[in-house]
C-alpha atoms as a PDB file:
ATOM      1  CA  UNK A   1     -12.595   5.196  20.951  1.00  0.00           C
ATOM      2  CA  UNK A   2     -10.948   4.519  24.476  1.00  0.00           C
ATOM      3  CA  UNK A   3     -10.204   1.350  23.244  1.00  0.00           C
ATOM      4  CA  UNK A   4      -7.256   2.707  21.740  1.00  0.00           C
ATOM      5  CA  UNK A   5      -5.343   3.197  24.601  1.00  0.00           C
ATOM      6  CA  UNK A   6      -5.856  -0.904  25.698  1.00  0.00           C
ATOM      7  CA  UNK A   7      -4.551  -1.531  22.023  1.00  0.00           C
ATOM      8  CA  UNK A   8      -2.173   0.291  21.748  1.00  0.00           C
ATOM      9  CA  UNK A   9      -0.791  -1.924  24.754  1.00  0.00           C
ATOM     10  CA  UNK A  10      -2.206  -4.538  23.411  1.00  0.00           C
ATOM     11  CA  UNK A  11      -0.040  -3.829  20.103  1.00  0.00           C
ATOM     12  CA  UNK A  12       3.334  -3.692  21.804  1.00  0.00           C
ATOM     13  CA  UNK A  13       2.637  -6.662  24.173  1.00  0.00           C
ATOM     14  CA  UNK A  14       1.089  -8.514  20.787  1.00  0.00           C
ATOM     15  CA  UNK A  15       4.352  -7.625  18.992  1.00  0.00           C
ATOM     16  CA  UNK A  16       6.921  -8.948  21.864  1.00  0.00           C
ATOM     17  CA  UNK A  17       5.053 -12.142  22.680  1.00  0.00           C
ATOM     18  CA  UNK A  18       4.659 -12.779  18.384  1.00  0.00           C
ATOM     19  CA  UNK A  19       8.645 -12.239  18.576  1.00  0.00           C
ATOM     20  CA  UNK A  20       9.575 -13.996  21.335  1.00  0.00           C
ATOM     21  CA  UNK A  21       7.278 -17.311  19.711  1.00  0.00           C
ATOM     22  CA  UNK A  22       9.172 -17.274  16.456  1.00  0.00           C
ATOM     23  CA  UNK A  23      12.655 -16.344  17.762  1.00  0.00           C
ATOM     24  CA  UNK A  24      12.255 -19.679  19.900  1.00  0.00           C
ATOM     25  CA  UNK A  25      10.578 -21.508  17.419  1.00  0.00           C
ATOM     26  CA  UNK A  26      12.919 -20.686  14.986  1.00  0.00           C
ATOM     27  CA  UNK A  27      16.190 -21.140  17.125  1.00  0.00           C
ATOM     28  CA  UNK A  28      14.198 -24.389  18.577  1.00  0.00           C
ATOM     29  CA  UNK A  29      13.955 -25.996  15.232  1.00  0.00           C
ATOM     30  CA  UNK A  30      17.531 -25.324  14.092  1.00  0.00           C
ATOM     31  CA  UNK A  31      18.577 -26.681  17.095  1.00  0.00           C
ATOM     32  CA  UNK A  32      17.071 -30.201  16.492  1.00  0.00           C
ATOM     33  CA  UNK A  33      17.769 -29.871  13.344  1.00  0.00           C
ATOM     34  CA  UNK A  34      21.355 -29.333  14.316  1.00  0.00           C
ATOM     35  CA  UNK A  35      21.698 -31.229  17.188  1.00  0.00           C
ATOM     36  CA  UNK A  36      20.045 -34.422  14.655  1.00  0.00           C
ATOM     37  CA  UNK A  37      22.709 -33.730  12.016  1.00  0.00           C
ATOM     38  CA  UNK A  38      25.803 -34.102  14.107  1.00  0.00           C
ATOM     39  CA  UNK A  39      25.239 -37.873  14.201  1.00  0.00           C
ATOM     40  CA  UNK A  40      23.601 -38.453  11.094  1.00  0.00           C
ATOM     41  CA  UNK A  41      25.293 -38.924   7.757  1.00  0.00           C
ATOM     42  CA  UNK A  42      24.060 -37.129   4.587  1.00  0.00           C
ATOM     43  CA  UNK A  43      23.030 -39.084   1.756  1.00  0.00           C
ATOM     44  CA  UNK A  44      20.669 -38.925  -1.296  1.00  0.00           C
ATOM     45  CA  UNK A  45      16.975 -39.768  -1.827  1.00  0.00           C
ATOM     46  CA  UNK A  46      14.096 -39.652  -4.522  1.00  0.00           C
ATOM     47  CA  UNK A  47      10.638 -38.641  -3.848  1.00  0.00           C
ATOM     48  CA  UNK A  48       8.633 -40.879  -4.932  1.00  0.00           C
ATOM     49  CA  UNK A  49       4.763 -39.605  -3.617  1.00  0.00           C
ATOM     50  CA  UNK A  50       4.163 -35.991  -2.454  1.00  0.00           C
ATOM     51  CA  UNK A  51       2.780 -34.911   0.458  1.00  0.00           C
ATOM     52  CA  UNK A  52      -0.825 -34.410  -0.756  1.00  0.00           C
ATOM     53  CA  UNK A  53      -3.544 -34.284   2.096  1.00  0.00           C
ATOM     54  CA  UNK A  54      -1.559 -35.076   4.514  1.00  0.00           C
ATOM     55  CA  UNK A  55      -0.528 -38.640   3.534  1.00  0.00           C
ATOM     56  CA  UNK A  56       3.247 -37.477   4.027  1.00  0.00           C
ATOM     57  CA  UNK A  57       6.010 -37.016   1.102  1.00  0.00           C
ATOM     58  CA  UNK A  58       7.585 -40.361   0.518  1.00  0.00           C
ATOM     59  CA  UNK A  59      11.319 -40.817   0.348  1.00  0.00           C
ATOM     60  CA  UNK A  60      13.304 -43.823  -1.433  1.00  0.00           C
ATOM     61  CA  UNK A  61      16.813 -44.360  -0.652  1.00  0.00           C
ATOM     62  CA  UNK A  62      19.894 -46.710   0.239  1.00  0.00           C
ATOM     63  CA  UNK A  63      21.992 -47.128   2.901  1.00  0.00           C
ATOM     64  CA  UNK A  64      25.051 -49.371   3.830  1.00  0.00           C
ATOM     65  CA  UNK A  65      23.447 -51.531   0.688  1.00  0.00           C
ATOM     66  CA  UNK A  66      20.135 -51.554   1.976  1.00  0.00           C
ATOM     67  CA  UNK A  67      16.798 -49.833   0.642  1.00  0.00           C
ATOM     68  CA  UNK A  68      14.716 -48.008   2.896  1.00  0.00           C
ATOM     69  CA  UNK A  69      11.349 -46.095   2.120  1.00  0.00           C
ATOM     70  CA  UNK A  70      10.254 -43.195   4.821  1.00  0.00           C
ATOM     71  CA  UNK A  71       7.419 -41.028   4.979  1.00  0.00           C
ATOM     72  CA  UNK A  72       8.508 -36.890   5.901  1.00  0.00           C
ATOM     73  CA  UNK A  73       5.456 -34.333   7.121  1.00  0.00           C
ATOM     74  CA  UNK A  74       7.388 -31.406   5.948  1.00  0.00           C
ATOM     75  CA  UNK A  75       6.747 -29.951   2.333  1.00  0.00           C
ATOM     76  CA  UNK A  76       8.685 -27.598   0.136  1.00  0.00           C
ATOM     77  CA  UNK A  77       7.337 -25.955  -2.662  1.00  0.00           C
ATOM     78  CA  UNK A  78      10.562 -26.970  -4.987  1.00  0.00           C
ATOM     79  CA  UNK A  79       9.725 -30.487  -4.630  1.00  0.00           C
ATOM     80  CA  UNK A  80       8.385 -32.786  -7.210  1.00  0.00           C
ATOM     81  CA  UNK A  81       8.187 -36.686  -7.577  1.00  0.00           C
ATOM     82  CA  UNK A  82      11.434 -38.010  -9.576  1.00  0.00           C
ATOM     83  CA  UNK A  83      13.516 -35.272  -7.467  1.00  0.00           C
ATOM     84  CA  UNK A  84      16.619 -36.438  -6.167  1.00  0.00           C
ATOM     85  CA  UNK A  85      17.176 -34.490  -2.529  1.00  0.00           C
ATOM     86  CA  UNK A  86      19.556 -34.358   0.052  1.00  0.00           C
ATOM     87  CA  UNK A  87      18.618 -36.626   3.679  1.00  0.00           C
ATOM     88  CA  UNK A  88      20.384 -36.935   6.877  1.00  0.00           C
ATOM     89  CA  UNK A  89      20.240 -40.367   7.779  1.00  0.00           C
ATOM     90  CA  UNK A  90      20.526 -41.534  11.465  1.00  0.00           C
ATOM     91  CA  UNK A  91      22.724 -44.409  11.336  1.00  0.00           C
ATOM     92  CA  UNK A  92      21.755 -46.251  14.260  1.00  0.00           C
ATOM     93  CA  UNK A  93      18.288 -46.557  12.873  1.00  0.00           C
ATOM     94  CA  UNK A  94      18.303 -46.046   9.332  1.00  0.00           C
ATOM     95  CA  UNK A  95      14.614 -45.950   9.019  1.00  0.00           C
ATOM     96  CA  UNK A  96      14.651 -42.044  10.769  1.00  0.00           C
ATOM     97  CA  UNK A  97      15.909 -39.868   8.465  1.00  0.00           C
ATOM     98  CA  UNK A  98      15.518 -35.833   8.174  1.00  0.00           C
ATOM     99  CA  UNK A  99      15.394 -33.152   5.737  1.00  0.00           C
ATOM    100  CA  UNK A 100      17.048 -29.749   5.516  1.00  0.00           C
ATOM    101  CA  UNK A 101      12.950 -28.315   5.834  1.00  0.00           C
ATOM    102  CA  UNK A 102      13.746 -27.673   9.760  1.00  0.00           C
ATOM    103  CA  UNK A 103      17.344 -25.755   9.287  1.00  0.00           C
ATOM    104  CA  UNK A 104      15.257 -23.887   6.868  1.00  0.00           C
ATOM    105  CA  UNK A 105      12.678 -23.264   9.128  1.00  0.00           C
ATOM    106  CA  UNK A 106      14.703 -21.752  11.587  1.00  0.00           C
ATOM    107  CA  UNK A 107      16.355 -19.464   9.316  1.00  0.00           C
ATOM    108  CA  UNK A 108      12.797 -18.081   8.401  1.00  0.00           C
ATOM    109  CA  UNK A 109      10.858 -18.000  12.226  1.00  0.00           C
ATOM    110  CA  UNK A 110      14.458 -16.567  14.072  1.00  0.00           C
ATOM    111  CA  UNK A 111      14.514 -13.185  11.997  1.00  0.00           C
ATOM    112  CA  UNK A 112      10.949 -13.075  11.900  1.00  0.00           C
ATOM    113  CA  UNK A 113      11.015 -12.926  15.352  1.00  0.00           C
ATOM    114  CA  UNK A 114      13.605 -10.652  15.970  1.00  0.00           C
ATOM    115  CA  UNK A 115      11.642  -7.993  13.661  1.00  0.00           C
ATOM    116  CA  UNK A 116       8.717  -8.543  15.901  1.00  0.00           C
ATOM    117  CA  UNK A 117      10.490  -8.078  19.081  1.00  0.00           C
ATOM    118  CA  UNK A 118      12.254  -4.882  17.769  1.00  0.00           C
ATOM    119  CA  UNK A 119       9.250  -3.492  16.187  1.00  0.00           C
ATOM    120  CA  UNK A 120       7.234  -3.823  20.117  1.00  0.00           C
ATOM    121  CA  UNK A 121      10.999  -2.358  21.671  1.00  0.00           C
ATOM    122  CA  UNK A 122      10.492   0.824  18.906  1.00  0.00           C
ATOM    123  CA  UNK A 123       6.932   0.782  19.811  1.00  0.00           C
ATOM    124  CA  UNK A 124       7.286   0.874  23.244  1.00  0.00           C
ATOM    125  CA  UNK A 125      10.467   3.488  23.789  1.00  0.00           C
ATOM    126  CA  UNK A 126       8.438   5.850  21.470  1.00  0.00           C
ATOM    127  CA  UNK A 127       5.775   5.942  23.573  1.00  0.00           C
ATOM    128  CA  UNK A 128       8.219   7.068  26.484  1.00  0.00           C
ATOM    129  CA  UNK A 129       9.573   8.955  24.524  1.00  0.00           C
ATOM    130  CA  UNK A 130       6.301  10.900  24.115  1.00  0.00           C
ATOM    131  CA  UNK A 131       5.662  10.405  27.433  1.00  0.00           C
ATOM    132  CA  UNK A 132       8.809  12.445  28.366  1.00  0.00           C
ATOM    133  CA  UNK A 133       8.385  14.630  25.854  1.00  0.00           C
ATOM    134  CA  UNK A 134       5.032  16.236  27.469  1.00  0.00           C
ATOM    135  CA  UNK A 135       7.087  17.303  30.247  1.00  0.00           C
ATOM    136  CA  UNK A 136      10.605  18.232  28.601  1.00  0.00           C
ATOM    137  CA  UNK A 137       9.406  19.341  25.291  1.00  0.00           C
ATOM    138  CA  UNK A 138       8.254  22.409  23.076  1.00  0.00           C
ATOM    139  CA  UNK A 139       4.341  22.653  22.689  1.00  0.00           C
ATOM    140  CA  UNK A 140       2.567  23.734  19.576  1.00  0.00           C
ATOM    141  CA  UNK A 141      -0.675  23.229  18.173  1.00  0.00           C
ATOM    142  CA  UNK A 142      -0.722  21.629  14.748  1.00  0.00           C
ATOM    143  CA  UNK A 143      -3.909  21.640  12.551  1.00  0.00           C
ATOM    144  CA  UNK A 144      -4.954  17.882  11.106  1.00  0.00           C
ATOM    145  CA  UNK A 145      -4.621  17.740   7.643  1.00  0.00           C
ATOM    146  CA  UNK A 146      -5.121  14.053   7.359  1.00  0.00           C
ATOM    147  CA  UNK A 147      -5.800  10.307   8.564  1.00  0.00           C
ATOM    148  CA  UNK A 148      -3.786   7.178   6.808  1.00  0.00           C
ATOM    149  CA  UNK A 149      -4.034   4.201   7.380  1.00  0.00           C
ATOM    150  CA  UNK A 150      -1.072   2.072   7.885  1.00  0.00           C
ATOM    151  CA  UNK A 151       0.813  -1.275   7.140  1.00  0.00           C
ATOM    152  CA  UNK A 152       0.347  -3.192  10.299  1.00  0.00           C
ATOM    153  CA  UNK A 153      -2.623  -5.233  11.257  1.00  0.00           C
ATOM    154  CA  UNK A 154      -3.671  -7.134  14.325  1.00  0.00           C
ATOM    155  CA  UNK A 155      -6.526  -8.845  14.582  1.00  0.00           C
ATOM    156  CA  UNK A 156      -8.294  -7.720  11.716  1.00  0.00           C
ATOM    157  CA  UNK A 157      -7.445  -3.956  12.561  1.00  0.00           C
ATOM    158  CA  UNK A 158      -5.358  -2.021  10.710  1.00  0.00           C
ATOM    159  CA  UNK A 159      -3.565   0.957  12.184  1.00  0.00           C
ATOM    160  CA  UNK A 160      -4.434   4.548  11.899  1.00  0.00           C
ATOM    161  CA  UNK A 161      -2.255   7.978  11.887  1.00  0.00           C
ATOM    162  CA  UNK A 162      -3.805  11.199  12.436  1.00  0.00           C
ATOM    163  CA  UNK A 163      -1.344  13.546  10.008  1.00  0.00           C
ATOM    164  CA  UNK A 164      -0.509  17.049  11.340  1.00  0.00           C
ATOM    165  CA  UNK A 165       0.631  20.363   9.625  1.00  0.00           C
ATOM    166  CA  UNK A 166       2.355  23.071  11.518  1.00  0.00           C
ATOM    167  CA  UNK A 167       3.920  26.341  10.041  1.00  0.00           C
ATOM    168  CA  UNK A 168       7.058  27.416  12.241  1.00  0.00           C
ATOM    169  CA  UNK A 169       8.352  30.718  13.070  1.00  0.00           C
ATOM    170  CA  UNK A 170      10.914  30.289  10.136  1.00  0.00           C
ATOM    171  CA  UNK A 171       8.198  30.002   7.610  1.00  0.00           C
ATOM    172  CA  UNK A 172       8.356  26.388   6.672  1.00  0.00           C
ATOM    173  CA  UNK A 173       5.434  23.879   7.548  1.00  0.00           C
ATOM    174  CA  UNK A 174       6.229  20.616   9.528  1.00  0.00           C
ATOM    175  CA  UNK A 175       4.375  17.555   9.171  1.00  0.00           C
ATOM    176  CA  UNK A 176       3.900  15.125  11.910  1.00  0.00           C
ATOM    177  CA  UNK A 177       2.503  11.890  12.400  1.00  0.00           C
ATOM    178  CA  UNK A 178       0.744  10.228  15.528  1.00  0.00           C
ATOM    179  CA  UNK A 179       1.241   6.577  17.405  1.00  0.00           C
ATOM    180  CA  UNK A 180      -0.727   3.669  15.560  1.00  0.00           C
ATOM    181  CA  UNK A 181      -4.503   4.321  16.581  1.00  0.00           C
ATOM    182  CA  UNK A 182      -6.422   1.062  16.109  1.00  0.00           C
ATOM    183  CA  UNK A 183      -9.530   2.429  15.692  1.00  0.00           C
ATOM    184  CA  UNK A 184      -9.942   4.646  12.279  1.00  0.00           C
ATOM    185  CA  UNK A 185     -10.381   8.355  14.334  1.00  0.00           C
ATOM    186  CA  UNK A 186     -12.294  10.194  11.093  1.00  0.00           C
ATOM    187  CA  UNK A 187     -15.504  10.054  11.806  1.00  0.00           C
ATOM    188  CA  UNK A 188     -14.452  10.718  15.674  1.00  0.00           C
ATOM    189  CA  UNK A 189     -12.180  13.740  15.016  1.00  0.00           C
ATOM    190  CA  UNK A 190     -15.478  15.283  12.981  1.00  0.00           C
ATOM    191  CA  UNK A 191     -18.340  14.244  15.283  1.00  0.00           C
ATOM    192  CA  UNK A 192     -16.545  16.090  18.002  1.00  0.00           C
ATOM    193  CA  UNK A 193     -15.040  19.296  15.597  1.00  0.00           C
ATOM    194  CA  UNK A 194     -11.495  18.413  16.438  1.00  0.00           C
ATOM    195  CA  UNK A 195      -9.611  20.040  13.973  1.00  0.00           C
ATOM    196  CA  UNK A 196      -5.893  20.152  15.604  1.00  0.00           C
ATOM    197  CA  UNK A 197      -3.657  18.306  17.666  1.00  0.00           C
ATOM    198  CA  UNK A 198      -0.845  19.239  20.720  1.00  0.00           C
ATOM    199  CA  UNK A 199       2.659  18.329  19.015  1.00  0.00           C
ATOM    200  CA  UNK A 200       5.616  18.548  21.708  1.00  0.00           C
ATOM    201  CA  UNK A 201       8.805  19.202  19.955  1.00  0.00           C
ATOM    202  CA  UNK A 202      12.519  18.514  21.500  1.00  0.00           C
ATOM    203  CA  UNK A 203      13.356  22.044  21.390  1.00  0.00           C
ATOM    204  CA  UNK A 204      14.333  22.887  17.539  1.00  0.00           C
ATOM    205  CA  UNK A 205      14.596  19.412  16.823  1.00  0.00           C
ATOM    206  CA  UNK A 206      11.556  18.990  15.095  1.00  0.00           C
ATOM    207  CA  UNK A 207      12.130  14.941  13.832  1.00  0.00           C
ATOM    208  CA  UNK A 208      11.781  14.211  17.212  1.00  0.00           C
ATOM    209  CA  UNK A 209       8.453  15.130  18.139  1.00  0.00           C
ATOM    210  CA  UNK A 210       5.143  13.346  19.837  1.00  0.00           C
ATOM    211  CA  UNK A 211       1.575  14.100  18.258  1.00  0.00           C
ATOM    212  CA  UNK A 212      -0.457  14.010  21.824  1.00  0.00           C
ATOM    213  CA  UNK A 213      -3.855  12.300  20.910  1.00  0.00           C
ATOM    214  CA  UNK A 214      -4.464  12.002  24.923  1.00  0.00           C
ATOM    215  CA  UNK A 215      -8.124  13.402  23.689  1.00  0.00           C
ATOM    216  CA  UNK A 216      -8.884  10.178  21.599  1.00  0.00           C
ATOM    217  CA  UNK A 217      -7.521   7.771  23.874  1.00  0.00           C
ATOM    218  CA  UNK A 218      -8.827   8.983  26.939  1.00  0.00           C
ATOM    219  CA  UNK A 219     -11.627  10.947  26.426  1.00  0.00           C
ATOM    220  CA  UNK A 220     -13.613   9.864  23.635  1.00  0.00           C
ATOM    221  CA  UNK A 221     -16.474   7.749  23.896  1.00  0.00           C
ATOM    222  CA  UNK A 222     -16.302   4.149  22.726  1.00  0.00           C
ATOM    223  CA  UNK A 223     -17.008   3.215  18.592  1.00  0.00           C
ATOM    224  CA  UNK A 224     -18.693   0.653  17.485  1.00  0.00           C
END
């Protein structure tokens, strides 16, 4: 399982170079798109052949009393033949025309992005978080109680969190869950009789906490 320490790297990098492709994707086609429709006027058209197998949706229209026919790559689920859309037509060469597909576009890839970069930024300050934690914080042994797997997937790999019970001095049990682990730890944590985890605490804060699974990540031998 020592692979899980190179993933979990791999995760956050994964995460910030995913963001940082869609954020400028996105912001790089609403820029063309933008930068297109500040000298192009807006007009109507009818679709006239879908774009089916990549032979291109076609586009009938008029301009300045002329008819014009263009193919467009993009596609939009909403579209049908007969439907009368929106164009921006360049009007130093009527034939070039554009759709609103690419201001679209850029509304969807630009937040995408950002979630991706923020997600490897959270990521990535929890881990020195924990990392500070092992030093500054409050250390108590928690028994497992659990492994769930979670939402996220790279590469075919889902992540993993080992979950942790401990019962405090006041009575009441905390539960606490560790960093993604990319390889499911189950049959790991029971080969090797592991039954409970280090949890540092930030003194009687007990939200912010780091489950130490050091002895997975470093230790364990690798799983096929």
């Amino acid at each position: 399982m020592r692979r899980n320490k190179a993933l979990m790297v791999t995760s956050v990098a994964v995460f910030l170079s995913m963001g940082a492709v869609f954020a400028a994707t996105g912001i790089g086609l609403y820029a063309s798109f933008a930068n297109f429709r500040s000298a192009a006027v807006e007009t109507e058209a009818v679709i006239t052949q879908l774009n089916i197998g990549g032979s291109g949706t076609v586009f009938a229209y008029q301009f300045n009393g002329a008819e014009y026919r263009g193919h467009n790559y993009n596609s939009n689920g909403a579209w049908y033949i007969g439907k009368v859309v929106t164009i921006y037509v360049d009007p130093a060469d009527p034939g070039r025309f554009r759709t609103d597909v690419f201001k679209r576009l850029g509304f969807i890839f630009t937040p995408v992005g950002f979630a991706f970069l923020l997600a490897g930024a959270a990521v990535k300050i929890k881990q020195s978080g924990g990392k500070k934690l092992m030093v500054t914080g409050r250390r108590v042994t928690a028994d497992i109680t659990d492994v769930v797997r979670g939402s996220v997937r790279i590469n075919s790999r889902y992540a993993h969190h080992i979950i942790c019970g401990w019962r405090g001095p006041d009575g009441k049990i905390y539960r606490f869950k560790s960093e993604a682990l990319w390889t499911k730890p189950s049959a790991e944590l029971e080969r090797r009789g592991i039954k409970n985890l280090p949890v540092y605490i930030d003194g009687d804060n007990h939200k912010k906490y780091y489950v130490d699974v050091g002895i997975l990540t470093e230790k364990a031998a690798d799983l096929t």
